[in-house]
N, C-alpha and C. Protein backbone atom coordinates (compact mmCIF):
# COMPACT_ATOMS: atom_id res chain seq x y z
N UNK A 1 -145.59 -72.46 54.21
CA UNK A 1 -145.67 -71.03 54.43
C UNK A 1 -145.52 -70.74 55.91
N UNK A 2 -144.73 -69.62 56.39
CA UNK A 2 -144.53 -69.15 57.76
C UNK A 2 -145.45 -68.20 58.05
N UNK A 3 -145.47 -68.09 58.91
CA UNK A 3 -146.85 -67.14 59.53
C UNK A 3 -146.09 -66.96 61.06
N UNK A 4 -146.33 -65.27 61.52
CA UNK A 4 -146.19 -65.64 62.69
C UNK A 4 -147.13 -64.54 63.37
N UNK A 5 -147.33 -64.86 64.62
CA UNK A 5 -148.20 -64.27 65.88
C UNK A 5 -147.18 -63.67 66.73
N UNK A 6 -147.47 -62.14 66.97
CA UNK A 6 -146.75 -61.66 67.96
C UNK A 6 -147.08 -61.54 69.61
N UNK A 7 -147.06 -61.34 70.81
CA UNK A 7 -147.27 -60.97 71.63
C UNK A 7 -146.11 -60.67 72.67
N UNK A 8 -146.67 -60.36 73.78
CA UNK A 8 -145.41 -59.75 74.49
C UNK A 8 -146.01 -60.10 75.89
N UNK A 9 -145.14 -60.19 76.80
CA UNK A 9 -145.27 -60.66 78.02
C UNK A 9 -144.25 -59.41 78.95
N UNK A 10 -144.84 -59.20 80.00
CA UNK A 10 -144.39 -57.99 81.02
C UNK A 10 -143.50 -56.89 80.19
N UNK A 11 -143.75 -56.46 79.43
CA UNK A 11 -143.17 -55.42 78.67
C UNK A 11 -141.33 -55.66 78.52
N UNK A 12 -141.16 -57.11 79.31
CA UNK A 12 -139.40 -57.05 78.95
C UNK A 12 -139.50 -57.82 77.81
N UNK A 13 -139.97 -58.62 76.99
CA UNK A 13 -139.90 -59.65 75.90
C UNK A 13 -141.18 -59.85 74.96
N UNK A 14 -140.00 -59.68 73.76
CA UNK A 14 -141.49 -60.21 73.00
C UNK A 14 -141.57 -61.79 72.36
N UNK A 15 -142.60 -62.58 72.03
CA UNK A 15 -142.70 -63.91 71.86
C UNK A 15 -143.03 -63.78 70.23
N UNK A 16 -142.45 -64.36 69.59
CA UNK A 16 -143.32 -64.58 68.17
C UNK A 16 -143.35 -65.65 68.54
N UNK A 17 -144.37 -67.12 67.99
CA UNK A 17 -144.70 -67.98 67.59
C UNK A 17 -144.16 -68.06 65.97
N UNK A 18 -143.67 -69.02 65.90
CA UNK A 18 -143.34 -69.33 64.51
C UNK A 18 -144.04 -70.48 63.93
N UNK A 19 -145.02 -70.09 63.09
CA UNK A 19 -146.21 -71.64 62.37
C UNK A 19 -145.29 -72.10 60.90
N UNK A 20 -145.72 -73.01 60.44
CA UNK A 20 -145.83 -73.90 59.33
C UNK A 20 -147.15 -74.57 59.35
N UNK A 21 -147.93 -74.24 57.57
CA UNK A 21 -148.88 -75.02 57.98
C UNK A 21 -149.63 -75.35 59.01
N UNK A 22 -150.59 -74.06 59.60
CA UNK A 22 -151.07 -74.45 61.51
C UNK A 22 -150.91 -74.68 62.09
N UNK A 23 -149.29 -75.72 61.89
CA UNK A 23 -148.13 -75.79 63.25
C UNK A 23 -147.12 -75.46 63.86
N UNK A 24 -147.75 -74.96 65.29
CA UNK A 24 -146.10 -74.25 65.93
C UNK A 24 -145.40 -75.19 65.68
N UNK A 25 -144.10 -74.34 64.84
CA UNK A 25 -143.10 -75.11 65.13
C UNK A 25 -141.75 -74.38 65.97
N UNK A 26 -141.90 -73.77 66.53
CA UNK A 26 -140.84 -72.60 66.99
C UNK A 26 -141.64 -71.40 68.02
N UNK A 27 -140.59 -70.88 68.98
CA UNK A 27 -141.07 -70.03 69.50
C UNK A 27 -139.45 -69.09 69.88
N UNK A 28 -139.66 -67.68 68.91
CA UNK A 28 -138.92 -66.93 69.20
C UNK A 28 -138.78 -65.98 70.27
N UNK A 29 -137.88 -65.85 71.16
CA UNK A 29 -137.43 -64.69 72.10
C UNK A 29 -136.54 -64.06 71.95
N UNK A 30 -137.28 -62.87 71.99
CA UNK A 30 -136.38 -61.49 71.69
C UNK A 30 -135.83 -60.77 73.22
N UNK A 31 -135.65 -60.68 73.99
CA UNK A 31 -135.14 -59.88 75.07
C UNK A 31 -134.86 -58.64 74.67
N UNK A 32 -135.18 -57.64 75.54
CA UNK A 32 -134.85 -56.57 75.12
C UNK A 32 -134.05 -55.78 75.64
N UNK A 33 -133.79 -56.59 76.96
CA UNK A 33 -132.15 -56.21 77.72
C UNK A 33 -131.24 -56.72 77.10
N UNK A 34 -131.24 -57.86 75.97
CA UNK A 34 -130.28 -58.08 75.50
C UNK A 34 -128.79 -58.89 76.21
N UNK A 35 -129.02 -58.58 77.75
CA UNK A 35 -128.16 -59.66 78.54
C UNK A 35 -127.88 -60.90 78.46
N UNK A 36 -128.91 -61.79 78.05
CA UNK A 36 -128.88 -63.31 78.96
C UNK A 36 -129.75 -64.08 77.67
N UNK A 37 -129.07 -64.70 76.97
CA UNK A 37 -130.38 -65.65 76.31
C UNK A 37 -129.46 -67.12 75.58
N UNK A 38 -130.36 -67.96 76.32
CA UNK A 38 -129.46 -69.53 75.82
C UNK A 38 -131.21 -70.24 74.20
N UNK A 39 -130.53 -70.49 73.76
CA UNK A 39 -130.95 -71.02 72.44
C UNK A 39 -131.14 -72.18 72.09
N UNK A 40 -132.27 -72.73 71.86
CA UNK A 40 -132.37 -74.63 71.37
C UNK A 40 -133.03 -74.23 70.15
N UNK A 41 -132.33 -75.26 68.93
CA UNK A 41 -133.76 -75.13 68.12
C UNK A 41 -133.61 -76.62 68.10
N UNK A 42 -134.80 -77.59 68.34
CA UNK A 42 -135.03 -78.72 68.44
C UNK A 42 -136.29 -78.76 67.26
N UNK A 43 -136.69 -77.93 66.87
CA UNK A 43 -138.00 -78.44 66.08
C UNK A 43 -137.47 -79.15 64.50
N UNK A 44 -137.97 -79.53 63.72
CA UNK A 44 -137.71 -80.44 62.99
C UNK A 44 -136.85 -80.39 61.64
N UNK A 45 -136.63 -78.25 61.69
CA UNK A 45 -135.26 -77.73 60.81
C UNK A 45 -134.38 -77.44 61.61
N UNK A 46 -134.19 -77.49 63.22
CA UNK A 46 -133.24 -77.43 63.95
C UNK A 46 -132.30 -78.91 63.96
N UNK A 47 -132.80 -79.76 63.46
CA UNK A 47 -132.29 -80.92 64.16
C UNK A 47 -131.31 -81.57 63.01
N UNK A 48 -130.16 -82.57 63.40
CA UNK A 48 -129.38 -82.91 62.42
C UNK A 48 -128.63 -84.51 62.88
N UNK A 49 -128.46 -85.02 61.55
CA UNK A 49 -127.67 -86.51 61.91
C UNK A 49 -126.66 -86.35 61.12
N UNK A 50 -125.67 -86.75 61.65
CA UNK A 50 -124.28 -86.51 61.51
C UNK A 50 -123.43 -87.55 61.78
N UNK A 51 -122.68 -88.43 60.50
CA UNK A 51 -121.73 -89.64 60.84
C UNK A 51 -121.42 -89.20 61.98
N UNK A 52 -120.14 -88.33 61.72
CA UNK A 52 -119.17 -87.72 62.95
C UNK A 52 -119.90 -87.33 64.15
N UNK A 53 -120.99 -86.66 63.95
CA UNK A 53 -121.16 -86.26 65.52
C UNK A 53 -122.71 -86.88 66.12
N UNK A 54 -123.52 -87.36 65.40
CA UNK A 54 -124.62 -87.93 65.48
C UNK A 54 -125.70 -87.33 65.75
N UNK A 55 -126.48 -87.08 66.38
CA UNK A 55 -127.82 -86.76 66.50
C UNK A 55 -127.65 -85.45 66.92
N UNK A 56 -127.96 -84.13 66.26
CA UNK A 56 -127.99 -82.98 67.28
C UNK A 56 -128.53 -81.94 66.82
N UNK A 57 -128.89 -80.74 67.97
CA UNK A 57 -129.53 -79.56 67.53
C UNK A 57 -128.33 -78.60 67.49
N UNK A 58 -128.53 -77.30 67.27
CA UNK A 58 -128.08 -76.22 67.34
C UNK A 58 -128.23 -75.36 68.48
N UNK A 59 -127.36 -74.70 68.74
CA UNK A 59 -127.62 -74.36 69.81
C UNK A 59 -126.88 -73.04 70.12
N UNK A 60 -127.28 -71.84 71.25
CA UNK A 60 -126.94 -70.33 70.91
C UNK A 60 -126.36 -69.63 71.74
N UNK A 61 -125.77 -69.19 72.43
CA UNK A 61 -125.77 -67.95 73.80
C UNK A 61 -125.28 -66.80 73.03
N UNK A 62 -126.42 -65.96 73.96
CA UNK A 62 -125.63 -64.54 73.89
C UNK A 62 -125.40 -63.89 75.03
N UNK A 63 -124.54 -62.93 75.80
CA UNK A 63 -124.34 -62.41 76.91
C UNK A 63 -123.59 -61.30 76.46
N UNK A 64 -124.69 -60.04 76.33
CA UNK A 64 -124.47 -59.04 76.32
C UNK A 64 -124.14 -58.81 74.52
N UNK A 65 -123.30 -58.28 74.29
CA UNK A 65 -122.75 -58.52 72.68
C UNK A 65 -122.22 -59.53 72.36
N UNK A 66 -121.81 -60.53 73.00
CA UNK A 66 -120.91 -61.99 72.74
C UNK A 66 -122.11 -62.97 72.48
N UNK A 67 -122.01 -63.63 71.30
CA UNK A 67 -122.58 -64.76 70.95
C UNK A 67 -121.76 -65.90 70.73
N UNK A 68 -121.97 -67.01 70.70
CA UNK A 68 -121.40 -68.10 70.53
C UNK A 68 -122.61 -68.95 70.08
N UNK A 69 -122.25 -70.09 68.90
CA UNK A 69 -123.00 -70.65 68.40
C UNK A 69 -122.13 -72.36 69.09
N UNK A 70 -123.08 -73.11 68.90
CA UNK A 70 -122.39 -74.57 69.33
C UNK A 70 -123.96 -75.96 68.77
N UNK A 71 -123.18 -76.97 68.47
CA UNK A 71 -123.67 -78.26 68.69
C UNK A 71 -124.17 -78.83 69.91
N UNK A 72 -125.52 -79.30 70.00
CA UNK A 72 -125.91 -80.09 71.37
C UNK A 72 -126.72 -81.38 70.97
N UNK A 73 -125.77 -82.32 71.81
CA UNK A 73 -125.79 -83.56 71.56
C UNK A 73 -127.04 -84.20 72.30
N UNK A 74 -127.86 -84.39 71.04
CA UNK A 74 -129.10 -85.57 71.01
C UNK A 74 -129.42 -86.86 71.10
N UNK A 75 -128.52 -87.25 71.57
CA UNK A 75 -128.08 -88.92 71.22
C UNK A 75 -128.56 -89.15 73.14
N UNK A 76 -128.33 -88.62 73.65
CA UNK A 76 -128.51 -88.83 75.16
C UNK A 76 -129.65 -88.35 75.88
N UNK A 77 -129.50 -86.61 76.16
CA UNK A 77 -130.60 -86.04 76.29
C UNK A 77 -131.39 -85.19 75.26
N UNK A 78 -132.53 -85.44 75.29
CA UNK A 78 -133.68 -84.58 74.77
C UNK A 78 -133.71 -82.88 74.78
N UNK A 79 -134.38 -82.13 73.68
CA UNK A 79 -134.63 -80.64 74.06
C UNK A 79 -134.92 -80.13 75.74
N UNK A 80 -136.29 -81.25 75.71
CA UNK A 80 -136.71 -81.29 76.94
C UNK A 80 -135.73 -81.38 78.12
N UNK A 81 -134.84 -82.40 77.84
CA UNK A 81 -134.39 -82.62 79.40
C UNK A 81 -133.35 -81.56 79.58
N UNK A 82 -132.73 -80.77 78.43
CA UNK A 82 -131.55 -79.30 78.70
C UNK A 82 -132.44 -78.64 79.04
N UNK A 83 -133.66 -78.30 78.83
CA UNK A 83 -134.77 -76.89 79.37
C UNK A 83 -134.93 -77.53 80.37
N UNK A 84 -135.49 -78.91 81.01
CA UNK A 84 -135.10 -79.08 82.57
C UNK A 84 -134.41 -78.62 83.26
N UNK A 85 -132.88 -79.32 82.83
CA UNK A 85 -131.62 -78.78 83.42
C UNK A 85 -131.41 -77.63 83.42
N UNK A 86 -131.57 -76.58 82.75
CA UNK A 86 -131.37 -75.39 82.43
C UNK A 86 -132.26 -75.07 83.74
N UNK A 87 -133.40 -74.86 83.91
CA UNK A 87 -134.65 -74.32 84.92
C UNK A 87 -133.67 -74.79 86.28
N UNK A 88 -133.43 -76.25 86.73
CA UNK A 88 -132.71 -76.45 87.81
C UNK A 88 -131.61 -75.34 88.16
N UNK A 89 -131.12 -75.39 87.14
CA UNK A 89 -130.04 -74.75 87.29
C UNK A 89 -129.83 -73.54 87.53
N UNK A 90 -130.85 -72.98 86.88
CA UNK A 90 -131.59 -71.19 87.00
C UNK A 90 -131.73 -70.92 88.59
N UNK A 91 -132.85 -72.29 89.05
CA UNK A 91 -133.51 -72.00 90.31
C UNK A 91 -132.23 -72.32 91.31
N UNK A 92 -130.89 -73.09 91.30
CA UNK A 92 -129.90 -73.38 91.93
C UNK A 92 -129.15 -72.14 92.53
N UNK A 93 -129.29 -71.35 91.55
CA UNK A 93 -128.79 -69.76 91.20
C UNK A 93 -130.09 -68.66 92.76
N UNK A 94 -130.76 -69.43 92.78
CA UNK A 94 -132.27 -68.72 93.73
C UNK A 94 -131.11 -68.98 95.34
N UNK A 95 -130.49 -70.27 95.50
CA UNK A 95 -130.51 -70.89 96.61
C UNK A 95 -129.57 -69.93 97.31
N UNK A 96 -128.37 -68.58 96.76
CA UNK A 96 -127.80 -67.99 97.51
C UNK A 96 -127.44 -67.22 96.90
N UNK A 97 -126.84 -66.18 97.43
CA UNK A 97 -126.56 -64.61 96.90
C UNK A 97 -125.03 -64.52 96.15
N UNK A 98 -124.70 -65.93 96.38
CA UNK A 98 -123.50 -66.78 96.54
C UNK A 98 -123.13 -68.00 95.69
N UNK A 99 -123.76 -68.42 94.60
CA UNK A 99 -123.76 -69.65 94.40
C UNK A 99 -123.37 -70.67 93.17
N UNK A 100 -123.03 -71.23 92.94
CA UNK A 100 -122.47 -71.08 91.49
C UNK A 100 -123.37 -72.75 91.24
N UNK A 101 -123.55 -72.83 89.81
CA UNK A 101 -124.56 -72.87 88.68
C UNK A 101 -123.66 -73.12 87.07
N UNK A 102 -124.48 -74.25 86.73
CA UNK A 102 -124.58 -74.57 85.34
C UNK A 102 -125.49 -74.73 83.96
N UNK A 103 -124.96 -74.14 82.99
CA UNK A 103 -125.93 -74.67 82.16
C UNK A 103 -125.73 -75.65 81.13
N UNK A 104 -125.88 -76.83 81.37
CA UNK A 104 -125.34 -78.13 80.15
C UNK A 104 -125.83 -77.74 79.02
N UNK A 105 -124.90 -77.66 78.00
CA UNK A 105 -125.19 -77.52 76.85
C UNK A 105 -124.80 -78.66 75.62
N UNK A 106 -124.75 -79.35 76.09
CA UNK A 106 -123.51 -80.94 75.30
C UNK A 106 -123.61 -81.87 76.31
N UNK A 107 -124.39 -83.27 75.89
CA UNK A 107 -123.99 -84.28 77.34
C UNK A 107 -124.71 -85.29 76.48
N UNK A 108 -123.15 -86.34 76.73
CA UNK A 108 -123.35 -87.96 76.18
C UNK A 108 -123.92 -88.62 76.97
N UNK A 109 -123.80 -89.89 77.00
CA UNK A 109 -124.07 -90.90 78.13
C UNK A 109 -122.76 -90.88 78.64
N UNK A 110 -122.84 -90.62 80.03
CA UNK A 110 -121.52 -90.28 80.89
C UNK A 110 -120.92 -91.67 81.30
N UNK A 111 -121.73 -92.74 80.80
CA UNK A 111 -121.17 -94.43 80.98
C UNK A 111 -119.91 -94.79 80.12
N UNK A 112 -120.45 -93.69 78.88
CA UNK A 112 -119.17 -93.95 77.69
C UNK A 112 -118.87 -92.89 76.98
N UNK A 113 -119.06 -91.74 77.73
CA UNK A 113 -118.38 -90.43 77.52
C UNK A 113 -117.33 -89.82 78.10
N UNK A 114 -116.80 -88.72 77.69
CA UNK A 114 -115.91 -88.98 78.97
C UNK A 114 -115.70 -86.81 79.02
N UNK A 115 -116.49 -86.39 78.46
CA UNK A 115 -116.94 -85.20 79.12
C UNK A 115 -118.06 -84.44 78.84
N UNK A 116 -118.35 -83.18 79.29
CA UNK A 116 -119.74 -82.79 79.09
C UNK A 116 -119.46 -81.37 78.19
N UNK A 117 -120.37 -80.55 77.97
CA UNK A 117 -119.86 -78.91 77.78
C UNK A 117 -121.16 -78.51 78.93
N UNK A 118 -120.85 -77.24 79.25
CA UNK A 118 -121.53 -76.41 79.87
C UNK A 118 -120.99 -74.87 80.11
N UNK A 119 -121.65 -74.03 80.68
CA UNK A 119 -121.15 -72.95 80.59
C UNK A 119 -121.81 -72.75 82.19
N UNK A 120 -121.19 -72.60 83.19
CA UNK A 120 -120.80 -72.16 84.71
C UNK A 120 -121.31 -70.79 84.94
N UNK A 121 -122.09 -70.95 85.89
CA UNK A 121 -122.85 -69.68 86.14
C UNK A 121 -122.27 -69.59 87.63
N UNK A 122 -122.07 -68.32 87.79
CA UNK A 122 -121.41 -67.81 89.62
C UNK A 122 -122.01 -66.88 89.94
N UNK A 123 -122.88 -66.76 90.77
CA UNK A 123 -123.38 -65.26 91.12
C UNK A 123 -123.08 -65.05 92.67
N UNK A 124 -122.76 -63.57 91.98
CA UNK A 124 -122.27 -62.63 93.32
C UNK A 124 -123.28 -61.43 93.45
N UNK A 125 -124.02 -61.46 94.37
CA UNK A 125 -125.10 -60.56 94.21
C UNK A 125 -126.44 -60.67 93.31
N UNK A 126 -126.21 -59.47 93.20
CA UNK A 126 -127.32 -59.79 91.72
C UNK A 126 -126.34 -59.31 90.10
N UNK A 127 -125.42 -59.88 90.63
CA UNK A 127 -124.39 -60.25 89.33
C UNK A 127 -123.85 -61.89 88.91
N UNK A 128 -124.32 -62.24 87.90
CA UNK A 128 -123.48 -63.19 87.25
C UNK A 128 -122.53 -63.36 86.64
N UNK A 129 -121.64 -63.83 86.93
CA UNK A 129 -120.57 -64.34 86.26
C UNK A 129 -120.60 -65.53 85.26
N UNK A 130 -119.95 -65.66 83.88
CA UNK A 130 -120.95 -66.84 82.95
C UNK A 130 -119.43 -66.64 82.01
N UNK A 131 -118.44 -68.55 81.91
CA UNK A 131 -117.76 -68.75 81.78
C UNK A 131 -118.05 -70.23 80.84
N UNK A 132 -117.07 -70.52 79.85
CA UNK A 132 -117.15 -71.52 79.27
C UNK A 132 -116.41 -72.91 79.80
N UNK A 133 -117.00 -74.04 79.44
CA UNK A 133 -116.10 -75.04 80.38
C UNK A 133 -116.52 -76.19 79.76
N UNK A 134 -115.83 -77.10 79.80
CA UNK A 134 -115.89 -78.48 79.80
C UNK A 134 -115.67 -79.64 80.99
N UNK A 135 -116.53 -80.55 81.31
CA UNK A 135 -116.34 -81.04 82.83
C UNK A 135 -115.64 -82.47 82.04
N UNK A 136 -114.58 -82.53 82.50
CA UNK A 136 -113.75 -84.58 82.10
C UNK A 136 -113.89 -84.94 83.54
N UNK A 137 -114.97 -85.92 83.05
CA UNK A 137 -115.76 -87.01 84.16
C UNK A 137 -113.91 -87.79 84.86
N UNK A 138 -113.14 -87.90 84.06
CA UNK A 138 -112.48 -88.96 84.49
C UNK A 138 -111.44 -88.06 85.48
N UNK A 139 -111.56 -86.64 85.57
CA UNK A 139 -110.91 -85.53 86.50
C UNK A 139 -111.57 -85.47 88.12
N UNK A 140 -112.27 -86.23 87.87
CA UNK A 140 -113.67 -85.51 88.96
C UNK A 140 -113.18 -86.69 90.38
N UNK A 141 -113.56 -86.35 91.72
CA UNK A 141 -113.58 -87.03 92.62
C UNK A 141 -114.37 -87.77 93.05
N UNK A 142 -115.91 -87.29 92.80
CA UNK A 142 -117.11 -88.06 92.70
C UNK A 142 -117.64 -87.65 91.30
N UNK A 143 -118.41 -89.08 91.09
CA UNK A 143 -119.13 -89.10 89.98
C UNK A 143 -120.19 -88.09 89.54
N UNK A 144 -119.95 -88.24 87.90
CA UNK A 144 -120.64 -87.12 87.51
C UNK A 144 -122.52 -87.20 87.80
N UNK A 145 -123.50 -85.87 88.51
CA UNK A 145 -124.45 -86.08 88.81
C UNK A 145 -125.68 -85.27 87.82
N UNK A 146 -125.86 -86.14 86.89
CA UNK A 146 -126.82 -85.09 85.96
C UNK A 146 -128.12 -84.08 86.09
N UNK A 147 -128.39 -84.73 87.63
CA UNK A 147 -129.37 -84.09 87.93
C UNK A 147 -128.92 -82.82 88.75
N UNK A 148 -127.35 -82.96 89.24
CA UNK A 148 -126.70 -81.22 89.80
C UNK A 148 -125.31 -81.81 89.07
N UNK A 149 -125.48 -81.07 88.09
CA UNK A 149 -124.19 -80.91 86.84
C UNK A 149 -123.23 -80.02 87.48
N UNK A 150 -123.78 -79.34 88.53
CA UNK A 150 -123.05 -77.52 89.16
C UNK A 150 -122.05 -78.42 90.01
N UNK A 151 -122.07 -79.63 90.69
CA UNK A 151 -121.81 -79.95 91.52
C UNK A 151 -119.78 -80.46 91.16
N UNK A 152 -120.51 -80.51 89.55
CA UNK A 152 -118.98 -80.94 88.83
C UNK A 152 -118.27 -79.61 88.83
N UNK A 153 -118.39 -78.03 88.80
CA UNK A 153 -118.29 -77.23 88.19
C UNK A 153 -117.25 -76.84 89.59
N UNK A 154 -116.11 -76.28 88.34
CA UNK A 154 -114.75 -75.90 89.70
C UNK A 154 -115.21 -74.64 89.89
N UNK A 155 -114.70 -74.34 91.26
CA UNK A 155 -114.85 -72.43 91.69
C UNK A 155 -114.35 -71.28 90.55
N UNK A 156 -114.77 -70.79 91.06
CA UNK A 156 -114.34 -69.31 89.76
C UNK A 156 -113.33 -68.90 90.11
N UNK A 157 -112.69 -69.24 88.73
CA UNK A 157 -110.99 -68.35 88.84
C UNK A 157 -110.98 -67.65 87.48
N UNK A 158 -110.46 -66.43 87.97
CA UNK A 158 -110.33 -65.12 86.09
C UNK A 158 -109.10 -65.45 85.54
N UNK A 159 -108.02 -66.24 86.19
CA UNK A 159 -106.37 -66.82 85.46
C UNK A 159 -106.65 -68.37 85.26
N UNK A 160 -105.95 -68.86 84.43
CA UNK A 160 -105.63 -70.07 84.58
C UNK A 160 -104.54 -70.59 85.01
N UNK A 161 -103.88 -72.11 85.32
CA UNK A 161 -102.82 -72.12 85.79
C UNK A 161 -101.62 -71.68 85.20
N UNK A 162 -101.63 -70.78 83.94
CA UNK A 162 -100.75 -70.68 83.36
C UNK A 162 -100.61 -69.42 83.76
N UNK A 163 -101.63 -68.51 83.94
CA UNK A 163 -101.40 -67.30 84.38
C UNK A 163 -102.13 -66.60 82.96
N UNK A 164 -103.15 -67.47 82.69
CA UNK A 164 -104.11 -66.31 81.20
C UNK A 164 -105.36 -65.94 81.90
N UNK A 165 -105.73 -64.99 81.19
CA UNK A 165 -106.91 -64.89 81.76
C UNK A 165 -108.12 -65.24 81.09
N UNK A 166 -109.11 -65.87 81.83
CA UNK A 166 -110.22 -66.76 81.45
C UNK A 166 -111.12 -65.92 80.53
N UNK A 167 -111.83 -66.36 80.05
CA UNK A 167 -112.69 -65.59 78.81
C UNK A 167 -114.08 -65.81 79.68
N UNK A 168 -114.49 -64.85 80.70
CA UNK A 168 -115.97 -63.99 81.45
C UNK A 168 -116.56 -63.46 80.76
N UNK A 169 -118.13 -63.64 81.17
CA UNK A 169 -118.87 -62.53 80.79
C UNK A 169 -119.82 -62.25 81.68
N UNK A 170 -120.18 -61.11 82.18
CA UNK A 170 -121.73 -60.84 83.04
C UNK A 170 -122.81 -60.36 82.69
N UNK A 171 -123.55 -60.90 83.64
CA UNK A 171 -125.00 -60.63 83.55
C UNK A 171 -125.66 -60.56 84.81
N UNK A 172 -126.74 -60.27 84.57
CA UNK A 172 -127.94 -59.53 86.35
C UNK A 172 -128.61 -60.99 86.76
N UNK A 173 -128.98 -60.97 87.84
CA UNK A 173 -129.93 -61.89 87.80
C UNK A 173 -131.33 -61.46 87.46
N UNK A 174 -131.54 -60.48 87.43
CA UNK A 174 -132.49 -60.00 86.31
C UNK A 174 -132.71 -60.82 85.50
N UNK A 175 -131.57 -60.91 84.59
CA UNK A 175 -131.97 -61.52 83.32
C UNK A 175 -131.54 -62.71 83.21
N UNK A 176 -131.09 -63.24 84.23
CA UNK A 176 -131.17 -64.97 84.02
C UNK A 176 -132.75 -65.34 84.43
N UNK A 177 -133.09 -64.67 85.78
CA UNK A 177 -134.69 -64.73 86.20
C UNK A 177 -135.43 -64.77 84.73
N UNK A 178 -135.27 -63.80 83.99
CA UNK A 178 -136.31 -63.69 82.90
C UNK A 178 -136.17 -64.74 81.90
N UNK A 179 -134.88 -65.47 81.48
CA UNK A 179 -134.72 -66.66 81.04
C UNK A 179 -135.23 -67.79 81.57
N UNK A 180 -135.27 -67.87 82.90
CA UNK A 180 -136.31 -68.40 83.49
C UNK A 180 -137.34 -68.68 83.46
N UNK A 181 -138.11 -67.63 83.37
CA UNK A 181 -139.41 -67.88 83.20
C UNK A 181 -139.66 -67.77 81.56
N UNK A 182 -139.08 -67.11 80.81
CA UNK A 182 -139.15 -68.06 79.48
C UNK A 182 -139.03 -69.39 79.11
N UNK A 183 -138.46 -70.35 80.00
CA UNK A 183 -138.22 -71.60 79.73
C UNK A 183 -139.77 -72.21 80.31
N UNK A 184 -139.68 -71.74 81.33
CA UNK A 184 -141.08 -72.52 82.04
C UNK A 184 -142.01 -72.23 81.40
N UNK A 185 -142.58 -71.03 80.20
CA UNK A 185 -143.48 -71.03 79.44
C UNK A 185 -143.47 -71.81 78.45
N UNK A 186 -142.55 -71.80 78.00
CA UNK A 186 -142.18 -72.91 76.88
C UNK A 186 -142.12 -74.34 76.91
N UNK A 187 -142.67 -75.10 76.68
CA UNK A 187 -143.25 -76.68 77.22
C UNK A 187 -142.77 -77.27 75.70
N UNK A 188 -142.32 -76.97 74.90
CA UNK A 188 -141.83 -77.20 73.91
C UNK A 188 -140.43 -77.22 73.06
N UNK A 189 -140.43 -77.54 71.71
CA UNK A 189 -139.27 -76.87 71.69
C UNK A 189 -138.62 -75.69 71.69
N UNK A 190 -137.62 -75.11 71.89
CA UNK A 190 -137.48 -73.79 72.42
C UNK A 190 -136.42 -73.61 70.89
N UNK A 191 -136.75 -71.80 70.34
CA UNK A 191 -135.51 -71.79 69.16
C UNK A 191 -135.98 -70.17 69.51
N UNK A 192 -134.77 -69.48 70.29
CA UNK A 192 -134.90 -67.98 70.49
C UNK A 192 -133.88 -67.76 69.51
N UNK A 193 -134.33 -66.20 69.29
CA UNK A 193 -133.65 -65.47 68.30
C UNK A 193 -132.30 -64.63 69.28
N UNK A 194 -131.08 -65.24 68.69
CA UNK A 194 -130.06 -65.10 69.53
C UNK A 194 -129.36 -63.66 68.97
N UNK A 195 -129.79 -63.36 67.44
CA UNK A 195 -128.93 -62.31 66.51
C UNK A 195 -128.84 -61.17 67.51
């Protein structure tokens, strides 16, 4: 049986707790700016083994009205260590008014992988820029660094070399901040409500 507990934190978000049987197993975020929200469900109906793709959760973004749903690969890193990376990456975003930023969302062992997914964060102001990407380790000049993934991440361009234009989306730092500190509350597995 599900049961859940509501509360709300600084009037921008509300938290349900999601139980089974007396145990959290989930913790939903709702935003109510609706801008900025990345998605894990790692708890124990999030998770999946798969010949083809092996160990993985589910996984969410939304930015603004655009959602995208995707696979994140468990075989390497943990829930835990993407809500790490994710927080680094948030606070990387702190270091300039200027700065561009990743969020890994897909990552093998880079010994015998041979790329990552992430989605590239650029902020200009207190505007983000938030682009889809894939980093091929075997493109790169220096080796790939998991602990600054941003470091792989090419500059922001809106064309490609063909002359298309890249598929952007923005957001405030507002509301990456507030993703932020949703992650750092969350010491667990994380499964926000992305709908």
């Amino acid at each position: 049986m599900r049961t859940s507990i509501m509360s709300r934190t600084g009037g921008r978000c509300s938290i349900v707790r999601v139980c089974a049987s007396g145990r959290m197993i989930g913790i939903l975020i709702m935003s109510r700016s609706d801008e900025f929200r990345l998605c894990l469900d790692c708890s124990g109906l999030g998770v999946f083994d798969d010949e083809e793709f092996g160990r993985y959760a589910l996984g969410r973004i939304r930015i603004g009205d655009f959602a995208e749903s995707f696979r994140v690969n468990l075989e390497y890193w943990s829930g835990s260590d993407y809500r790490s990376s994710w927080l680094k990456a948030i606070d990387m975003l702190e270091e300039s008014e200027s700065s561009t930023s990743c969020l890994v969302v897909s990552l093998a062992d880079p010994e015998s992988s041979a790329f990552a997914f992430c989605w590239p964060l650029y902020r200009e102001g207190e505007v983000v820029f938030v682009q889809n990407s894939m980093i091929l380790f075997e493109e790169l000049s220096d080796p790939f660094e998991m602990d600054r993934p941003w470091l792989s991440v090419q500059p922001r361009n809106v064309v490609d070399e063909d002359g298309n234009r890249i598929s952007e989306w923005s957001t405030s730092m507002v509301a990456v901040r507030e993703l932020g500190r949703i992650l750092q509350q969350d010491s667990g597995s994380l499964w926000c409500m992305c709908e």
